[in-house]
C-alpha atoms as a PDB file:
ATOM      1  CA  UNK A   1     143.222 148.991 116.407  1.00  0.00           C
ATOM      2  CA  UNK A   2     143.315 145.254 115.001  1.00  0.00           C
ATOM      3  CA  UNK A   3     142.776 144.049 118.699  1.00  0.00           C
ATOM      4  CA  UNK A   4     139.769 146.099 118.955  1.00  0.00           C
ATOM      5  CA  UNK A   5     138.731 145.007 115.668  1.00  0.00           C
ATOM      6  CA  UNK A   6     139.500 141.546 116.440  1.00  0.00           C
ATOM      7  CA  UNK A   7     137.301 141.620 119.849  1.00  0.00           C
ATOM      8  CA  UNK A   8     134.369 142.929 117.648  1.00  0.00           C
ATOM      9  CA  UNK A   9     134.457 140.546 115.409  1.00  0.00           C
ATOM     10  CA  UNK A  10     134.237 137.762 118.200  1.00  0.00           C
ATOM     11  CA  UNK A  11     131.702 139.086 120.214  1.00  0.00           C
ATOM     12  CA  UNK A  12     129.160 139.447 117.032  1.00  0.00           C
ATOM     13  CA  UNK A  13     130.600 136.254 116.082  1.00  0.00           C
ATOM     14  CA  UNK A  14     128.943 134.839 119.526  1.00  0.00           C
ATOM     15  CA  UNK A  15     126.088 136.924 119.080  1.00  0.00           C
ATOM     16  CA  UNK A  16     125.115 135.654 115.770  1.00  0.00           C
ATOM     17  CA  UNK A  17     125.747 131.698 116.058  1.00  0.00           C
ATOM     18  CA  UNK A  18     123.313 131.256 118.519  1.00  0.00           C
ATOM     19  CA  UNK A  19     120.659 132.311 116.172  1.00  0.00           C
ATOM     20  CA  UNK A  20     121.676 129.869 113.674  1.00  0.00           C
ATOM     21  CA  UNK A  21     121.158 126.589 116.016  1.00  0.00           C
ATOM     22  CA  UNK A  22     117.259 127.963 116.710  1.00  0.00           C
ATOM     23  CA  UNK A  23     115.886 125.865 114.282  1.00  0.00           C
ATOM     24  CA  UNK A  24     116.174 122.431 115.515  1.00  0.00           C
ATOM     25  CA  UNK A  25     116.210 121.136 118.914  1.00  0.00           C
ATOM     26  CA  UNK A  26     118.726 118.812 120.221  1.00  0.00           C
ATOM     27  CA  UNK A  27     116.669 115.542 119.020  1.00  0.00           C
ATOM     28  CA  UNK A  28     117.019 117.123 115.677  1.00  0.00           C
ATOM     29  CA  UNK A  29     113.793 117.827 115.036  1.00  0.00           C
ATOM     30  CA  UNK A  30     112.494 121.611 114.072  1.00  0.00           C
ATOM     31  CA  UNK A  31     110.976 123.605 116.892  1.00  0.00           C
ATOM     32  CA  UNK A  32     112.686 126.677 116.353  1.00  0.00           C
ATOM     33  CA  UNK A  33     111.319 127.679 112.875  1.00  0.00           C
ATOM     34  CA  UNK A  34     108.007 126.566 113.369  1.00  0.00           C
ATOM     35  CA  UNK A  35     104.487 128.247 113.966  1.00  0.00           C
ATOM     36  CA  UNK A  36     103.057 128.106 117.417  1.00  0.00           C
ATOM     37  CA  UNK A  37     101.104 125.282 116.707  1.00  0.00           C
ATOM     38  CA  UNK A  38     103.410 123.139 114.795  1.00  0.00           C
ATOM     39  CA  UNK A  39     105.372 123.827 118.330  1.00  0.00           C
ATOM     40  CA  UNK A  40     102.234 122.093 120.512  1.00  0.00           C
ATOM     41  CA  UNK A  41     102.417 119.503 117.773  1.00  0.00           C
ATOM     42  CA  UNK A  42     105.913 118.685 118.010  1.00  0.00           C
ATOM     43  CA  UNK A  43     105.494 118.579 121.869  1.00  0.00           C
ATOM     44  CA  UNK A  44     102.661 116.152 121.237  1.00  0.00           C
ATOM     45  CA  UNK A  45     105.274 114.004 118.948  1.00  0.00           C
ATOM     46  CA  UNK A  46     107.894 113.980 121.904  1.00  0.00           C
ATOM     47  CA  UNK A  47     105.246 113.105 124.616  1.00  0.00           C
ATOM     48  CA  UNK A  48     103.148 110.111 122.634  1.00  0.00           C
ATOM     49  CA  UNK A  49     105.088 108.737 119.266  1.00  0.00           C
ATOM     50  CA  UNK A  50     108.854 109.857 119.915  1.00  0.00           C
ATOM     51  CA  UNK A  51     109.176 106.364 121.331  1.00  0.00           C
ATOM     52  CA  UNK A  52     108.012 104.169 118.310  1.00  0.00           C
ATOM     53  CA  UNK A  53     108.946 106.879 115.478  1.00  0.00           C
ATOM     54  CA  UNK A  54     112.048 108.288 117.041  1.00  0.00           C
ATOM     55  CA  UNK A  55     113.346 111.800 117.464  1.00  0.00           C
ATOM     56  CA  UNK A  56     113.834 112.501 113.564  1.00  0.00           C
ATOM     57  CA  UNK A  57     110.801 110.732 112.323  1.00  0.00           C
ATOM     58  CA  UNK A  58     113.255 108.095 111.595  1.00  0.00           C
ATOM     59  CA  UNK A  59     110.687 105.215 112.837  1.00  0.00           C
ATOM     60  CA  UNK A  60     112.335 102.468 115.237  1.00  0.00           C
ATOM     61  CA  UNK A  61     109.084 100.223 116.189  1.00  0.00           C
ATOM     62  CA  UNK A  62     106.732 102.344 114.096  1.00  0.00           C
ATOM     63  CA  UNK A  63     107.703 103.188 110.415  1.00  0.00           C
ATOM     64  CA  UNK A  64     109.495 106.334 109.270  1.00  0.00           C
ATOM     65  CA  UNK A  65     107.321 109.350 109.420  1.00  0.00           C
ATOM     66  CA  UNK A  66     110.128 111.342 107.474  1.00  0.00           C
ATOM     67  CA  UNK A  67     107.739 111.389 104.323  1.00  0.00           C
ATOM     68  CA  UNK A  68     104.522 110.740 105.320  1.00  0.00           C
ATOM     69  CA  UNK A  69     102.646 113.925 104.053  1.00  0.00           C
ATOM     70  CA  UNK A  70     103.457 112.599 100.513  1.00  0.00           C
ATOM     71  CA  UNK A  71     102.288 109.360 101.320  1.00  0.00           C
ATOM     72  CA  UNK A  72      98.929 109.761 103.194  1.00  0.00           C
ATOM     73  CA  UNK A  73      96.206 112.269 103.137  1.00  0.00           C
ATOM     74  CA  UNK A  74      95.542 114.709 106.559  1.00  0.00           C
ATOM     75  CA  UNK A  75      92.265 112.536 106.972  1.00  0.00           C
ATOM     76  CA  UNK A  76      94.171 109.244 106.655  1.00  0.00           C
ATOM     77  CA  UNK A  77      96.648 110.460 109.133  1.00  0.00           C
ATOM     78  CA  UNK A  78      93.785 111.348 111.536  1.00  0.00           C
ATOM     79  CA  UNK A  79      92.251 107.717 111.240  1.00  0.00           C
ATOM     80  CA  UNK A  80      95.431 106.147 111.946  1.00  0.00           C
ATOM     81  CA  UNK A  81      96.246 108.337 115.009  1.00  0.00           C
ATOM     82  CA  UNK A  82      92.644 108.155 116.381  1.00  0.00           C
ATOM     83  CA  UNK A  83      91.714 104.841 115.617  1.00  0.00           C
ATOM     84  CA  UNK A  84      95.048 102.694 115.695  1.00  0.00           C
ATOM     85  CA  UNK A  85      96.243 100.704 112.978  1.00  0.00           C
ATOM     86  CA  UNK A  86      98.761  97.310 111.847  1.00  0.00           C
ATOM     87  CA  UNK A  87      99.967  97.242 115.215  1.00  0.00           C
ATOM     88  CA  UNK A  88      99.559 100.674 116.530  1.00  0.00           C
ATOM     89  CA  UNK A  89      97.866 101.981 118.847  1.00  0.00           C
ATOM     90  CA  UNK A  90      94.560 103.813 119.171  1.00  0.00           C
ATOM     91  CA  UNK A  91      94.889 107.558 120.573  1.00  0.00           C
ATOM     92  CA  UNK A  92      91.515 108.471 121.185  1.00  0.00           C
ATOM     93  CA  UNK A  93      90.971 108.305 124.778  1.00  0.00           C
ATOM     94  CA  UNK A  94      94.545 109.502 125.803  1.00  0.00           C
ATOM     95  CA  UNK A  95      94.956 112.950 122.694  1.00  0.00           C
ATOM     96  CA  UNK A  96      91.701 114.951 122.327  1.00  0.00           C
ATOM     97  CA  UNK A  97      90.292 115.704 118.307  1.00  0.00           C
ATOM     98  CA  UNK A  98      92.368 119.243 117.927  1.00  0.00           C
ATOM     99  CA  UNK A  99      95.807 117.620 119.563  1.00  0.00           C
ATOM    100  CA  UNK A 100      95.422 114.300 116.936  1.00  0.00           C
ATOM    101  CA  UNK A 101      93.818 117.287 114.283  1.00  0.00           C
ATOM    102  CA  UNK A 102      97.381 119.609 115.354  1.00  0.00           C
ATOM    103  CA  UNK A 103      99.515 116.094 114.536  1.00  0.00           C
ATOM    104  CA  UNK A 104      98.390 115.074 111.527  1.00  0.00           C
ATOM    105  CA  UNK A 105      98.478 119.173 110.102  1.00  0.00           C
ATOM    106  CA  UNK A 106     102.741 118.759 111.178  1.00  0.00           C
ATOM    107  CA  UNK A 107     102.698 115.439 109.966  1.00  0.00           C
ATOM    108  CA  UNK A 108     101.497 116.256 106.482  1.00  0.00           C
ATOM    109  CA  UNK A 109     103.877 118.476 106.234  1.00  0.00           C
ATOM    110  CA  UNK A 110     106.756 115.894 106.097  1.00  0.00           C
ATOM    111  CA  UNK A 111     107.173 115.699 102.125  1.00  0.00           C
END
């Protein structure tokens, strides 16, 4: 009886822990949590600022994004992103208006 009990208890043990892991990836950033389109955002991170933010928002070239929803507006962030600014780079020609729009909505949300 206690091994049977014991051999239950493992397999929803393995069951269940892979749920809890869904809601960041392995760069630590949250993907599994998120709405469909803060997923396409945070693919846009990974593909054009991963490199000067890093993986947690953390910044490494570029400053930390960690916080930036409580520090600039959705329409600042968009005029940054679009038009380049201090250093960074303009993303108008290479992300179209809803993938920079779809950015700075995630972004903001980093209070």
């Amino acid at each position: 009886m206690k091994a049977k009990m014991t051999i239950s208890l493992i397999l929803l043990t393995l069951l269940v822990l892979p749920a809890c892991g869904q809601g960041t990836n392995s760069q630590g950033m949250d993907v599994g949590t998120t709405a469909p389109e803060d997923a396409n955002a945070v693919a846009l991170y990974k593909k054009s600022c991963l490199s000067c933010h890093a993986a947690d928002l953390s910044g490494r070239i570029g400053p930390s994004l960690q916080e930036i929803g409580s520090k600039l507006s959705q329409e600042q962030l968009y005029t940054i992103i679009h038009d380049g600014a201090k250093g960074m780079p303009a993303f108008q020609k290479s992300l179209s208006n809803e993938e920079i729009d779809a950015l700075t909505q995630w972004l903001s949300k980093n209070k």
